[in-house]
Protein backbone atom coordinates (compact mmCIF):
# COMPACT_ATOMS: atom_id res chain seq x y z
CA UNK A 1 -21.30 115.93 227.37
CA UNK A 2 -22.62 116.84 223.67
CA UNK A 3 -21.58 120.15 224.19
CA UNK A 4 -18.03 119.19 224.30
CA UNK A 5 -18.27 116.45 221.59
CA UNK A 6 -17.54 118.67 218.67
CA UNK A 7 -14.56 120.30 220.26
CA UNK A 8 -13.26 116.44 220.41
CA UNK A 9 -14.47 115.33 216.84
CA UNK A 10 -12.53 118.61 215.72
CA UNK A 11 -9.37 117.12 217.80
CA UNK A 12 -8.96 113.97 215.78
CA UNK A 13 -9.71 115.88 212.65
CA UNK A 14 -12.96 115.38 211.70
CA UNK A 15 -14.74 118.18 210.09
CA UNK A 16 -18.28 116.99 209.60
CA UNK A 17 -21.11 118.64 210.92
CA UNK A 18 -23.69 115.84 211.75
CA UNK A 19 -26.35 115.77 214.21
CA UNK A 20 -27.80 115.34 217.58
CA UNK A 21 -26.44 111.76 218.35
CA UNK A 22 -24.46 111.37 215.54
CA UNK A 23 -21.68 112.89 217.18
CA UNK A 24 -21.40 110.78 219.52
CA UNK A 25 -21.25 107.48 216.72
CA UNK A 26 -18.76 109.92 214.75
CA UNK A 27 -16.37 110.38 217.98
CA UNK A 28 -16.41 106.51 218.87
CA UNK A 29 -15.57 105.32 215.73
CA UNK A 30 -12.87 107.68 215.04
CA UNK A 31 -11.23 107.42 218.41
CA UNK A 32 -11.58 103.80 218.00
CA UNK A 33 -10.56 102.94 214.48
CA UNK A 34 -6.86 103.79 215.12
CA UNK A 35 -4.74 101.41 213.19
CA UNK A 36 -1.60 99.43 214.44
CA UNK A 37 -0.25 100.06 210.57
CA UNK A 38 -0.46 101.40 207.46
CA UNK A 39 1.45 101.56 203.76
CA UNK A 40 3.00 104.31 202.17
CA UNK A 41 4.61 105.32 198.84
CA UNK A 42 7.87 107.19 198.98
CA UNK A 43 9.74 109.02 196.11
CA UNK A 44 11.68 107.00 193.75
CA UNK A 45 15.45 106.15 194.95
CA UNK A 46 17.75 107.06 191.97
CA UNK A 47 20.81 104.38 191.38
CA UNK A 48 24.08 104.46 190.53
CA UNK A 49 25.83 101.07 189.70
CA UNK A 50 22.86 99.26 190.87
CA UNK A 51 20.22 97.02 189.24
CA UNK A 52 18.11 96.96 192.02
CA UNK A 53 16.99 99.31 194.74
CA UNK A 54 14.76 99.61 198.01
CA UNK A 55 11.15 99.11 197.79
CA UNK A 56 9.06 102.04 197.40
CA UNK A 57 6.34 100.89 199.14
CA UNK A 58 7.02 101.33 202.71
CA UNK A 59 5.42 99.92 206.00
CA UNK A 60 4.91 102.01 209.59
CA UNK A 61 3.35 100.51 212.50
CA UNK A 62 1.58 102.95 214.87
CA UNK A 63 4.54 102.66 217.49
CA UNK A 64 7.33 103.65 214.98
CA UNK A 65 5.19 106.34 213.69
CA UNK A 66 4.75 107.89 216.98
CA UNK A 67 8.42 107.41 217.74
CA UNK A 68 9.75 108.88 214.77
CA UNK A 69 7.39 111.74 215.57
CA UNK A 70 8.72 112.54 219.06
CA UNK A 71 11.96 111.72 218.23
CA UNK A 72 11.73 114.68 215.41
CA UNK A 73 9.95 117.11 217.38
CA UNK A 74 12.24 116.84 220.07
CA UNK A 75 15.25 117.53 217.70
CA UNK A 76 13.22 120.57 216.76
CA UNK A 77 12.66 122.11 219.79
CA UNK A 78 16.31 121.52 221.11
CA UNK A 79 17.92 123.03 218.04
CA UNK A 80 15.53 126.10 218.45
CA UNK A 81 16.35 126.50 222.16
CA UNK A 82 19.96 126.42 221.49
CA UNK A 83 19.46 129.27 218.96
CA UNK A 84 17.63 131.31 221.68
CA UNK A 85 20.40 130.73 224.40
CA UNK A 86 23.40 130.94 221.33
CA UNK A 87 21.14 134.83 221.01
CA UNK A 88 21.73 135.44 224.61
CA UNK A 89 25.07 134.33 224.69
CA UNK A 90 25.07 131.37 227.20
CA UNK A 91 26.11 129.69 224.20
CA UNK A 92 29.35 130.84 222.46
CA UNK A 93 31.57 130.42 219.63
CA UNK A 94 30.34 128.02 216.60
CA UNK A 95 27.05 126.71 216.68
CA UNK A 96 25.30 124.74 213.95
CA UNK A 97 21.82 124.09 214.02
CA UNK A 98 20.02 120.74 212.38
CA UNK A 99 16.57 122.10 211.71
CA UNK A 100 14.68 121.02 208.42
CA UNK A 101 16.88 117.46 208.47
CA UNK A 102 15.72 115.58 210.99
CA UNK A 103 14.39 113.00 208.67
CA UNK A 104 17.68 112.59 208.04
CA UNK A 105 19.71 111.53 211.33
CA UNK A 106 15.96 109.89 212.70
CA UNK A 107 15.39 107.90 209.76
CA UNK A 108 18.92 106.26 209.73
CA UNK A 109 18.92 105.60 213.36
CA UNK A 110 16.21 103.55 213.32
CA UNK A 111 17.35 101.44 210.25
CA UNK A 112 20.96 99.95 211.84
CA UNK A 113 22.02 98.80 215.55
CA UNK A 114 23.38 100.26 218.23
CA UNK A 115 26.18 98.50 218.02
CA UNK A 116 26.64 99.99 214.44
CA UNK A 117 29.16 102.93 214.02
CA UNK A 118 28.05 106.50 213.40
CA UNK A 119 30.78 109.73 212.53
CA UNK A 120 29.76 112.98 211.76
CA UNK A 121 30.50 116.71 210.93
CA UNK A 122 29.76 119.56 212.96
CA UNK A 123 26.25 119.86 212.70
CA UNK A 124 25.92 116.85 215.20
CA UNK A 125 23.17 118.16 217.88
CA UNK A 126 20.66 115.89 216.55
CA UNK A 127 23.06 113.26 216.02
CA UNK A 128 23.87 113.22 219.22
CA UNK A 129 20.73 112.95 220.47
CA UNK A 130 19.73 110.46 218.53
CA UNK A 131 22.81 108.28 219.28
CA UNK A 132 21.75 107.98 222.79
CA UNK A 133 22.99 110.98 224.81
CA UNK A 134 20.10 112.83 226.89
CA UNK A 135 18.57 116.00 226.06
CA UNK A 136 19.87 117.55 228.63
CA UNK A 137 23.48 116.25 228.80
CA UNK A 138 23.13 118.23 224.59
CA UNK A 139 22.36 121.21 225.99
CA UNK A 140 24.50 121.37 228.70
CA UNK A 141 27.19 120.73 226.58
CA UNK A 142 26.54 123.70 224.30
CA UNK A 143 26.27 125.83 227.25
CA UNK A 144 30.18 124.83 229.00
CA UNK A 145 28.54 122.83 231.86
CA UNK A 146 30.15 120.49 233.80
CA UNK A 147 27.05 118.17 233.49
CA UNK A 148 27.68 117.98 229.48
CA UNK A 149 28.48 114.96 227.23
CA UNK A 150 31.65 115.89 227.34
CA UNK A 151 32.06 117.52 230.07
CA UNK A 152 31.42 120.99 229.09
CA UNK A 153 34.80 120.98 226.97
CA UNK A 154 33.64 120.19 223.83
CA UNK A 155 30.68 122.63 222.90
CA UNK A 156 28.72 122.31 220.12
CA UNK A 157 30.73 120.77 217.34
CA UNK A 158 32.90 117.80 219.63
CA UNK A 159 30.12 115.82 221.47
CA UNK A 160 30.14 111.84 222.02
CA UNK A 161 28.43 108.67 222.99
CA UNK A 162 29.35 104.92 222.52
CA UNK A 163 29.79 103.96 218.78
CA UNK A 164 29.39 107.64 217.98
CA UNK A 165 32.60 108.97 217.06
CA UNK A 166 31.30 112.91 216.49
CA UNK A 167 30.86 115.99 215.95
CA UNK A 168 34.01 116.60 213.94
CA UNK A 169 35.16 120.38 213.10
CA UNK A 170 37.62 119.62 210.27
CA UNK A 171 35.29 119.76 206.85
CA UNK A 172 35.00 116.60 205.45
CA UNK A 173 37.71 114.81 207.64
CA UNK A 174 35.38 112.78 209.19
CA UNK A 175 34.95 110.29 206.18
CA UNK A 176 38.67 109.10 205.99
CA UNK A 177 37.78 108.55 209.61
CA UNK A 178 34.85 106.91 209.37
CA UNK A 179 36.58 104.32 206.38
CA UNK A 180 39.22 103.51 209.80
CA UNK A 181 36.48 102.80 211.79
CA UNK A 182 34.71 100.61 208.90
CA UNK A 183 38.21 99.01 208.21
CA UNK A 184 38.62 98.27 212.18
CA UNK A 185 34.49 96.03 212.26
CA UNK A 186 36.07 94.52 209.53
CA UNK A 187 39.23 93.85 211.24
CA UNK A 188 37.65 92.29 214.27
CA UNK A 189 34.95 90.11 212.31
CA UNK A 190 31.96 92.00 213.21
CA UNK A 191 29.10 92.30 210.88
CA UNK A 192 28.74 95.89 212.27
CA UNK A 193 28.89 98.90 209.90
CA UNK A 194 29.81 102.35 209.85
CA UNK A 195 27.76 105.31 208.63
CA UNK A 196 30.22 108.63 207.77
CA UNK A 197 27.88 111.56 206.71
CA UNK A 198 29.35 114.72 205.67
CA UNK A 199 27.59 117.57 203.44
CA UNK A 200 27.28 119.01 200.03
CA UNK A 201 30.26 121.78 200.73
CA UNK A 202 33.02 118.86 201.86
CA UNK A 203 32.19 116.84 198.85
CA UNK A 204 34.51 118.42 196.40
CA UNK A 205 37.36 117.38 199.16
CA UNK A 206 40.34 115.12 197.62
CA UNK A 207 40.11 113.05 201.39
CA UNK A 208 37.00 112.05 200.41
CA UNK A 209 37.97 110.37 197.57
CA UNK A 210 40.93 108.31 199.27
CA UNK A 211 38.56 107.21 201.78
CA UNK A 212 36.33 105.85 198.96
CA UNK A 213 39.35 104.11 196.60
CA UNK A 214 40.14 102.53 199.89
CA UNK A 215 37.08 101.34 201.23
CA UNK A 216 36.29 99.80 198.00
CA UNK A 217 39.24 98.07 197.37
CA UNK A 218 38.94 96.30 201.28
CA UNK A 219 35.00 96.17 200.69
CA UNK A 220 34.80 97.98 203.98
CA UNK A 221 31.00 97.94 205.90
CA UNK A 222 30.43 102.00 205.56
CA UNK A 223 28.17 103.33 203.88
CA UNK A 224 29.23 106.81 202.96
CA UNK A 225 26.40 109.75 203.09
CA UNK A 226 25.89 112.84 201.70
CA UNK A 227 23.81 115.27 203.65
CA UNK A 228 22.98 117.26 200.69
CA UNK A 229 21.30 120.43 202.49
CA UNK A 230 21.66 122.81 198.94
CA UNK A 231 24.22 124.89 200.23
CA UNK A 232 28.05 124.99 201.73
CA UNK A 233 27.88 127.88 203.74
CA UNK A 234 26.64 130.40 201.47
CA UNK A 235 27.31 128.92 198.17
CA UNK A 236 24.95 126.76 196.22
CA UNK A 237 25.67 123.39 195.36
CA UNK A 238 24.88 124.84 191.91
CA UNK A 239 27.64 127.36 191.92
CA UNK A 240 30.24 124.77 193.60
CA UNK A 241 29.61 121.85 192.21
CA UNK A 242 30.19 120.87 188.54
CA UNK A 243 27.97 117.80 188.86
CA UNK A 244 25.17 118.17 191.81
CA UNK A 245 24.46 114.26 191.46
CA UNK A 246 26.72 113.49 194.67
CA UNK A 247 25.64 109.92 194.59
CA UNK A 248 27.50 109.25 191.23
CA UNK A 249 30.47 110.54 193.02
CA UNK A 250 31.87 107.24 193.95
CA UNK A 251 32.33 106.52 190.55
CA UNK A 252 32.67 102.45 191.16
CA UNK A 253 31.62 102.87 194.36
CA UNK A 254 27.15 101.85 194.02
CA UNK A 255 25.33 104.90 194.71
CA UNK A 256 21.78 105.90 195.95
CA UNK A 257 19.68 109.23 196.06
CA UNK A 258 17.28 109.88 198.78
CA UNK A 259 14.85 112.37 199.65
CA UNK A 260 15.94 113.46 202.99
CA UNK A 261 12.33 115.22 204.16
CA UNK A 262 10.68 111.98 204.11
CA UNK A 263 11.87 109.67 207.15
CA UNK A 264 10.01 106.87 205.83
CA UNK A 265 12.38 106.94 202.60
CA UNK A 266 15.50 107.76 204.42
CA UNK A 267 14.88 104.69 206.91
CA UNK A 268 14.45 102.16 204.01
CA UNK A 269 17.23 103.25 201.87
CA UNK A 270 19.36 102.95 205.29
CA UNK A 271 18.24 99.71 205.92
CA UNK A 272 18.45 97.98 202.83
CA UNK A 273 22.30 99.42 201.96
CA UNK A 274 22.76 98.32 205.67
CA UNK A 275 22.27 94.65 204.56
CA UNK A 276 24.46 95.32 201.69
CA UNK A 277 27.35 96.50 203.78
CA UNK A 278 26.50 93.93 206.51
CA UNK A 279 26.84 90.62 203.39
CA UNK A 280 30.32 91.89 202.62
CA UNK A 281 29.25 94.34 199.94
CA UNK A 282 30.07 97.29 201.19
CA UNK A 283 30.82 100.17 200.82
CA UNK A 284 27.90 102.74 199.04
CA UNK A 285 27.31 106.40 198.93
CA UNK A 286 24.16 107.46 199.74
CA UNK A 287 23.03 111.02 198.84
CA UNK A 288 20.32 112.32 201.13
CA UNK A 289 19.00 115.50 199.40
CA UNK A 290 17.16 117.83 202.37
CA UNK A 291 17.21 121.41 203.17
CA UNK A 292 18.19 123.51 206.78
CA UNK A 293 16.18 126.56 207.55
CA UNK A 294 18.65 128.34 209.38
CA UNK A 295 22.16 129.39 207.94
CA UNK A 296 25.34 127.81 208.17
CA UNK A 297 26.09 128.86 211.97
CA UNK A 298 23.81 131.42 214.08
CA UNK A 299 26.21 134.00 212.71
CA UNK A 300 24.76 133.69 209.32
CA UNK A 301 21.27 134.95 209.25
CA UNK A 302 20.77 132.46 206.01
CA UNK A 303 19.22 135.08 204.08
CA UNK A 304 21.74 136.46 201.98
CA UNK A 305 22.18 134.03 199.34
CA UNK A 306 18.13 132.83 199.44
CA UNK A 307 14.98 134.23 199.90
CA UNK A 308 13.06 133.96 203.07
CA UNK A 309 10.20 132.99 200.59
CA UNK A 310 12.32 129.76 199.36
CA UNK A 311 12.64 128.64 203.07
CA UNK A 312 8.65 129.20 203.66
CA UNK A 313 8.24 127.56 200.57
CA UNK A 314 10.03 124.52 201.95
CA UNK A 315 8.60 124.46 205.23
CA UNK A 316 5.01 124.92 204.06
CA UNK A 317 5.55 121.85 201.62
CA UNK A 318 8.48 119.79 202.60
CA UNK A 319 8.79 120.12 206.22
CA UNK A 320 9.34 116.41 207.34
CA UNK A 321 8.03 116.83 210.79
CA UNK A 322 4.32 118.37 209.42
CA UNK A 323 4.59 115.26 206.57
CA UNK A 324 4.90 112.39 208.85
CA UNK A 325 2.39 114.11 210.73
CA UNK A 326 -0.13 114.34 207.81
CA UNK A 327 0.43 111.17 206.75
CA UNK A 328 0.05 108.71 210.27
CA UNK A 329 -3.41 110.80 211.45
CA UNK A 330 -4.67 110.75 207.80
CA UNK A 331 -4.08 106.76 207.79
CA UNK A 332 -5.43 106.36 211.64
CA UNK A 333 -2.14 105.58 212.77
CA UNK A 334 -2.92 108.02 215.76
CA UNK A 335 -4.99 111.14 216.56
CA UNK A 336 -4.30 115.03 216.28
CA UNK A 337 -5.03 114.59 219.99
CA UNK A 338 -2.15 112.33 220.48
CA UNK A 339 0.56 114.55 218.23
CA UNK A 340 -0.52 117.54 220.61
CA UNK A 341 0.23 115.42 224.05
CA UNK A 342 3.38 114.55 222.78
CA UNK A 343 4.19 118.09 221.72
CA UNK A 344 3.22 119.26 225.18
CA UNK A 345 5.69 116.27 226.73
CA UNK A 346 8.46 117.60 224.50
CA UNK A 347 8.08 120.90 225.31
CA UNK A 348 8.41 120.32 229.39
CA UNK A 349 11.58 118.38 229.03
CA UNK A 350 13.32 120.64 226.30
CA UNK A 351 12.40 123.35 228.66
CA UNK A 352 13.88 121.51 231.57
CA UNK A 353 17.06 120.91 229.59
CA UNK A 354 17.53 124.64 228.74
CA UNK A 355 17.07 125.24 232.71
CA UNK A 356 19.62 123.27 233.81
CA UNK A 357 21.78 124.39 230.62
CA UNK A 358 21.25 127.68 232.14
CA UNK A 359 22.32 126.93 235.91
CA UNK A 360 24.34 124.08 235.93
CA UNK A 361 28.04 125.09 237.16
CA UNK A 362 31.09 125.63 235.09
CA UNK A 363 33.61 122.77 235.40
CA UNK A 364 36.33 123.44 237.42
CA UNK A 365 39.78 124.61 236.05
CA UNK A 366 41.34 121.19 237.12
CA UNK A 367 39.18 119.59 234.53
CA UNK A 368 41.60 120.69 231.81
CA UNK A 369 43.74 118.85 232.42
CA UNK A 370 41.97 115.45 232.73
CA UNK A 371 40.59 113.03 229.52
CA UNK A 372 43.92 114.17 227.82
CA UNK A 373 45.13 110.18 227.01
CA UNK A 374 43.44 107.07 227.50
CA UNK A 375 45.00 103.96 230.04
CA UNK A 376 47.11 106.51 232.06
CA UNK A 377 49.43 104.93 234.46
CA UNK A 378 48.67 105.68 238.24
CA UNK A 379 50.34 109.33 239.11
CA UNK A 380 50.78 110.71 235.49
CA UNK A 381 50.91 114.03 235.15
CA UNK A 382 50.88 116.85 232.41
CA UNK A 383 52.98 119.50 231.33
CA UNK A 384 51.07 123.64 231.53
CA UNK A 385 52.38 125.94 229.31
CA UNK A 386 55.84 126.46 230.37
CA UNK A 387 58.23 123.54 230.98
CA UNK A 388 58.42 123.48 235.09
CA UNK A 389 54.79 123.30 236.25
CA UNK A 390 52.77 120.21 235.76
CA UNK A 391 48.96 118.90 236.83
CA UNK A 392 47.81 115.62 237.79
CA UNK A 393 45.49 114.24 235.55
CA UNK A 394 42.68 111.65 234.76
C-alpha cells in the first residue's frame, strides 16, 4: 500500500517528498479537502455606454467547474476528430473548426435558459453541441449520415436544435436574423432573449448595423456578440478594421469587452447583460476577444498569415481548457485524478461518435425531397428539375 501512495499523492498534485507515514496523512487530507467552491478574479470588462459592469470577482461551485470542464474537453476532442475524418475525406466541402473558443459558446450557455434563443455563423460545431444536440448526431452530420441533426443534408455549417436557429453560411447574415428572432420574444411577451454571435471579419458588414438601429429603437432582448478570434480568414483584424474596439461599434447601442479564454468571465458578462435584456433594456454588444488555433476552414493550414510560434504561444498561456483546469485543482475544487477520468470518459464517446460517423448509412435519395416546407397538406408533392416529374414529400 505505501508503495503506491506516492504515485497517488503525485495524482492530485502534490509534490512533497515526506516520510514513512506521512504519506499516508498527506494523501487523506488532500483527497479529502476537496471544496464544494471557490472565488476567482477575472480580467477587467471594458464598457461602452455603461456606468456599471459585471463583478469581477466570480464564484464556481465544484459541480459547474467540473461541467464546464467536460463540456470543453468534449468540444475539443470533437472538433479534432472532425479534422482527422475532414483529412480522410469522410468529411467534405467547408468545414470550420471551434478549437481555442470554447470558453466562448460554454461560458454563455450556462449563463441564459434553454428557452433563450441562440443564432450563429458557420463555425457552429460547438454550438451545436452545446445547444443540446448529441455528440454523435454532430458528427454524423458532418459526415452526410442519415442519423445527423439534420439529417445528413446540412453538413457542417447548417445544423439545428430547438431555440437554436444555426449554423448560418451567409457572413454576418445571421445578426439581422437574430434581431427577428429578438423582435418575435418580444412580440409574444416572453422575457426570453436572443444571443446573435458573428466574428471579427462580418463586423465591417452594413446588415449589421440595420440590425442594431433596429433593435435599439424596439429595445429588442438580443444581445449582439462579437466572436473576436483576431482574424477574418486570413486578414488581421488590424489590417481590416479601422477601429479593433468592436464593442464601441454599436455606437448608442451599451457595449462590453470580454476575454473569451476565460469561461468564468465569459459566463458572468453573459449573465449579467442577460438580465439587462431580460428588464426591457436590451439590446448590447458584447465583444468576446479569443483566438482559434486552426485556420479559417481545414483548407487553410492557418500558417500563412501567423507564426506557428504565436499559436504555441497562445496555447501554452491562454488555452482556456488548461486555465480552468489550473485554476479548480489549485483551489481543491477537484483532483488531477478526477480531470484525467473525465478525459478518459470523453475520449470513449468522441471515439464512439466518429465510429458511427464513419458507418452510419447515407440517407436515401428520397430524402431530398422531404423537410422542403413546414405544415404540408396531406399528398403534396414537389417539382424535380424539369417541369413534368414530381416527388412526394414530407
Amino acid at each position: 500500500m505505501l508503495k503506491s501512495v506516492p504515485k497517488l499523492l503525485k495524482s492530485v498534485g502534490c509534490s512533497s517528498k515526506p516520510r514513512g507515514t506521512q504519506w499516508l496523512a498527506l494523501a487523506a487530507v488532500r483527497l479529502c479537502s476537496t471544496a464544494t467552491e471557490a472565488t476567482f478574479e477575472v480580467k477587467p470588462f471594458r464598457l461602452h455606454q455603461l456606468e456599471n459592469g459585471p463583478p469581477t470577482t466570480v464564484t464556481l461551485t465544484r459541480d459547474d467547474a467540473l461541467k464546464y470542464y467536460r463540456d470543453m474537453q468534449t468540444i475539443r476532442r470533437m472538433e479534432t476528430e472532425a479534422g482527422n475524418l475532414y483529412k480522410e475525406k469522410i468529411i467534405r466541402g467547408f468545414c470550420h473548426l471551434y478549437s481555442g473558443q470554447e470558453a466562448c459558446c460554454v461560458g454563455m450557455e450556462h449563463a441564459i435558459r434553454k428557452d433563450d434563443a441562440v443564432i450563429t455563423a458557420y463555425r457552429a460545431h460547438g454550438w451545436t453541441y452545446i445547444r443540446g444536440v448529441p455528440l454523435n448526431k454532430v458528427l454524423t452530420e458532418l459526415t452526410g449520415r442519415k442519423s445527423g441533426c439534420a439529417k445528413g443534408k446540412g453538413g457542417s455549417m447548417h445544423m439545428y436544435n430547438h431555440n437554436f436557429y444555426g449554423g448560418n453560411g451567409i457572413v454576418g447574415a445571421q445578426v439581422p436574423l437574430g434581431a427577428g428572432i429578438a423582435f418575435a420574444l418580444k412580440y409574444q411577451g416572453k422575457d426570453n432573449i436572443t444571443l446573435a454571435l458573428y466574428g471579427d471579419g462580418a463586423a465591417n458588414q452594413g446588415q449589421i448595423y440595420e440590425a442594431f438601429n433596429m433593435a435599439k429603437l424596439w429595445d429588442l432582448p438580443a444581445i449582439f456578440v462579437c466572436e473576436n478570434n483576431k482574424f477574418g480568414m486570413g486578414t488581421s483584424v488590424d489590417r481590416a478594421s479601422a477601429s479593433t474596439d468592436y464593442y464601441t461599434r454599436g455606437d448608442y447601442v451599451p457595449g462590453i469587452w470580454v476575454d473569451g479564454m476565460d469561461v468564468l468571465a465569459v459566463r458572468e458578462a453573459t449573465k449579467w447583460a442577460a438580465e439587462i435584456c431580460r428588464s426591457g433594456k436590451g439590446p448590447l454588444v458584447m465583444e468576446v476577444e479569443t483566438y482559434r488555433y486552426s485556420g479559417h476552414s481545414m483548407s487553410d493550414p492557418g500558417t500563412s498569415y501567423r507564426t506557428r510560434e504565436e499559436i504555441q504561444e497562445v496555447r501554452q498561456k491562454q488555452d482556456p481548457i488548461v486555465s480552468l483546469k489550473e485554476r479548480i485543482t489549485s483551489s481543491n475544487l477537484c483532483t488531477a485524478e478526477e480531470l484525467k477520468a473525465i478525459d478518459g470518459e470523453v475520449r470513449k464517446e468522441v471515439d464512439a461518435a466518429k465510429h458511427l460517423a464513419k458507418t452510419d448509412s447515407e440517407p436515401p435519395l428520397e430524402e431530398m425531397y422531404h423537410h422542403i416546407y413546414s405544415n404540408i397538406p396531406d399528398g403534396y408533392q414537389v417539382r424535380s428539375t424539369d417541369a413534368f416529374t414530381q416527388h412526394a414529400t414530407l
